[in-house]
C-alpha atoms as a PDB file:
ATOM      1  CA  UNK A   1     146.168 181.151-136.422  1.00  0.00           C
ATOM      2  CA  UNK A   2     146.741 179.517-132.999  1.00  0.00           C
ATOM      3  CA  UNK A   3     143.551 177.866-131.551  1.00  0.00           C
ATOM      4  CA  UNK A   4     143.642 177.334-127.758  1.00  0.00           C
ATOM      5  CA  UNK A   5     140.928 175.418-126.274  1.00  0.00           C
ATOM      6  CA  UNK A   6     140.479 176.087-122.588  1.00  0.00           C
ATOM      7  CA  UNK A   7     138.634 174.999-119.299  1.00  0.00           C
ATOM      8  CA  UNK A   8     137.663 178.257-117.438  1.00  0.00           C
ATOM      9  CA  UNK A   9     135.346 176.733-115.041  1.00  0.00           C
ATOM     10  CA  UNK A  10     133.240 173.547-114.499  1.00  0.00           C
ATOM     11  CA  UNK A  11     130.997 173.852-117.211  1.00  0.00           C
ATOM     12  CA  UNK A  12     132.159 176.743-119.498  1.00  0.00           C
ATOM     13  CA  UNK A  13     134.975 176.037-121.790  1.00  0.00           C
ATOM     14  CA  UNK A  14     136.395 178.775-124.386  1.00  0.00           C
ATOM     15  CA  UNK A  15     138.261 178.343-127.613  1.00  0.00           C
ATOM     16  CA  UNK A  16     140.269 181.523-128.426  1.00  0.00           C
ATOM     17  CA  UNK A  17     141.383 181.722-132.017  1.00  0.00           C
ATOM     18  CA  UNK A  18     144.558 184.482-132.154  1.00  0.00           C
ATOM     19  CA  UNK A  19     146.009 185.383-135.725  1.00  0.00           C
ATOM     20  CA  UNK A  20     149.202 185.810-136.545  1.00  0.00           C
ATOM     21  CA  UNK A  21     150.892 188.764-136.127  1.00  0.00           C
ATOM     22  CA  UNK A  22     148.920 191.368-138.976  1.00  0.00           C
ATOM     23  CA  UNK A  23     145.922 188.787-139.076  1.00  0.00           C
ATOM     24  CA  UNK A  24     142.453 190.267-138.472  1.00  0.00           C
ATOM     25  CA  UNK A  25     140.805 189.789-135.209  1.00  0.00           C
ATOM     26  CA  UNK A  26     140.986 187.055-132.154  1.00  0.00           C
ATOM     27  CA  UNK A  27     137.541 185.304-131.542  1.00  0.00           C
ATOM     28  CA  UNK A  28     136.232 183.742-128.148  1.00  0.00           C
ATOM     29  CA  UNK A  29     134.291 181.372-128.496  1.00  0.00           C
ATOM     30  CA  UNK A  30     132.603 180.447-124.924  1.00  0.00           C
ATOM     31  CA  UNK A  31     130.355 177.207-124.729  1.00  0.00           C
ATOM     32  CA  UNK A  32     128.535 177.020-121.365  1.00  0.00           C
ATOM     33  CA  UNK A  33     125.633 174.896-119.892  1.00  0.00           C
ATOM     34  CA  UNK A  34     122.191 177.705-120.559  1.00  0.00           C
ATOM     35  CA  UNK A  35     121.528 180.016-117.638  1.00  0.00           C
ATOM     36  CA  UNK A  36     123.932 182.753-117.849  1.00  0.00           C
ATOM     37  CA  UNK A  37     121.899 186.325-117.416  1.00  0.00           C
ATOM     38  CA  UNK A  38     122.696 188.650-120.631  1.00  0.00           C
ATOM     39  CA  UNK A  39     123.926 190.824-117.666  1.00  0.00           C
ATOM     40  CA  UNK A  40     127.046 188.456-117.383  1.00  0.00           C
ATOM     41  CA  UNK A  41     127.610 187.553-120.513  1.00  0.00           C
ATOM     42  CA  UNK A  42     128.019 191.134-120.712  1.00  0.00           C
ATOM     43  CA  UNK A  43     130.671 190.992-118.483  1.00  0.00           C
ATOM     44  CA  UNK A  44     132.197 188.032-119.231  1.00  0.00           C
ATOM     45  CA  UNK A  45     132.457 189.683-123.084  1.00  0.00           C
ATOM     46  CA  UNK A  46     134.287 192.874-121.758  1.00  0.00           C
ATOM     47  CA  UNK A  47     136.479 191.063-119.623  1.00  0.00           C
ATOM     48  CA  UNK A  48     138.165 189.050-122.474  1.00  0.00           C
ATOM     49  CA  UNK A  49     138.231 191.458-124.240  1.00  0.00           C
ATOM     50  CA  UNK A  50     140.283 193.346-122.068  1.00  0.00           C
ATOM     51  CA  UNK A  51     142.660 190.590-121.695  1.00  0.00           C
ATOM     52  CA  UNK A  52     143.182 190.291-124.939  1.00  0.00           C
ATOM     53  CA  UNK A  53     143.984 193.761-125.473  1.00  0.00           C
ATOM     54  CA  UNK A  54     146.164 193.631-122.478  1.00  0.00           C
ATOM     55  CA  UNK A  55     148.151 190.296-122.983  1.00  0.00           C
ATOM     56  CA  UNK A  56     147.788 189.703-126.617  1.00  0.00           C
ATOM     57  CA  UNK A  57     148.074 193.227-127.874  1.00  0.00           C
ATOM     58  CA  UNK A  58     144.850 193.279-130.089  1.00  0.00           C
ATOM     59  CA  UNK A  59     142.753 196.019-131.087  1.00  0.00           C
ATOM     60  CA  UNK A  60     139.383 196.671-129.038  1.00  0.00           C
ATOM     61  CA  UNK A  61     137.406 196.822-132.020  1.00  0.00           C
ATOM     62  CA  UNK A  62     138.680 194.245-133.567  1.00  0.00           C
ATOM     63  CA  UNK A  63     137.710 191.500-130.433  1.00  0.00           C
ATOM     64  CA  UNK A  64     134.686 189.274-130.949  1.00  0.00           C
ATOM     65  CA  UNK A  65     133.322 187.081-128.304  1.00  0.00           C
ATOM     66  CA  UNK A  66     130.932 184.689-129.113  1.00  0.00           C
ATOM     67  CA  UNK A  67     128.819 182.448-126.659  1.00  0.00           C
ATOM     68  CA  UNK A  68     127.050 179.316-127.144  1.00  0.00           C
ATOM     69  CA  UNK A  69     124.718 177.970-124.573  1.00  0.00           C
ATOM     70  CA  UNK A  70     123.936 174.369-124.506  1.00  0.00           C
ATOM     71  CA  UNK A  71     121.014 172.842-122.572  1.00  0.00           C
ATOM     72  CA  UNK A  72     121.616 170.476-119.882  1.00  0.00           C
ATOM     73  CA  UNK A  73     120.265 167.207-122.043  1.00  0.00           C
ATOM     74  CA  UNK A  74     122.970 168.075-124.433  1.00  0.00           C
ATOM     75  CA  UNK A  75     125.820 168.527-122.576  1.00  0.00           C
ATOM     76  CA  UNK A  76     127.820 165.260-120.665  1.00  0.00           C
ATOM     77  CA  UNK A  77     130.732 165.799-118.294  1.00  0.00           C
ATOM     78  CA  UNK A  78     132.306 162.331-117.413  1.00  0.00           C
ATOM     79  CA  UNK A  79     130.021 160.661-119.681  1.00  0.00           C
ATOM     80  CA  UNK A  80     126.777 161.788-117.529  1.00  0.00           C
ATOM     81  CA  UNK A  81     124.202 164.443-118.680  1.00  0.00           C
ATOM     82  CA  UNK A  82     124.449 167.960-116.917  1.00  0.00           C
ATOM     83  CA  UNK A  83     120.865 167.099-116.559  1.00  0.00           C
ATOM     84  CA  UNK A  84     122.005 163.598-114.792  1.00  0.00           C
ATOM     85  CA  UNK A  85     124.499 164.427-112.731  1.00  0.00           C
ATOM     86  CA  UNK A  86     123.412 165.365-108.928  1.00  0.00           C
ATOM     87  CA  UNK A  87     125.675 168.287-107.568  1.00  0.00           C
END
């Protein structure tokens, strides 16, 4: 199983885990600072999918996607709280 952990964007960061060829399913894993809508995550969860159907040849129904939100007091970029930082 390859494991490829990713920056998308800022504060979301995604760890795909493919199989080998015959294994069982590829998993996203997508850690993000809270405050997504269920609405995106939605989409967010159907667009990987569909790139990993696309690019990695997997099976629909056998893509999971899997978020993780983290609150702002426990997340640090740069050594600085999310909650910290002034942007």
């Amino acid at each position: 199983m390859s494991t490829t952990p990713t920056i998308l964007e800022g504060r979301i960061q995604a760890v795909i885990m493919i199989p080998k060829k015959g294994g069982n399913m590829p998993h996203v894993q997508v850690t993000l600072v809270e405050g997504r809508s269920t609405d995106q995550k939605r989409k967010m969860a159907a667009r990987l999918t569909d790139v990993l159907v696309e690019e990695a040849g997997a099976k629909r129904e056998f893509v999971s996607v899997s978020f993780i939100d983290v609150r702002k007091d426990d997340f640090a970029e740069g050594g600085v709280l999310v909650i910290d930082q002034k942007r």
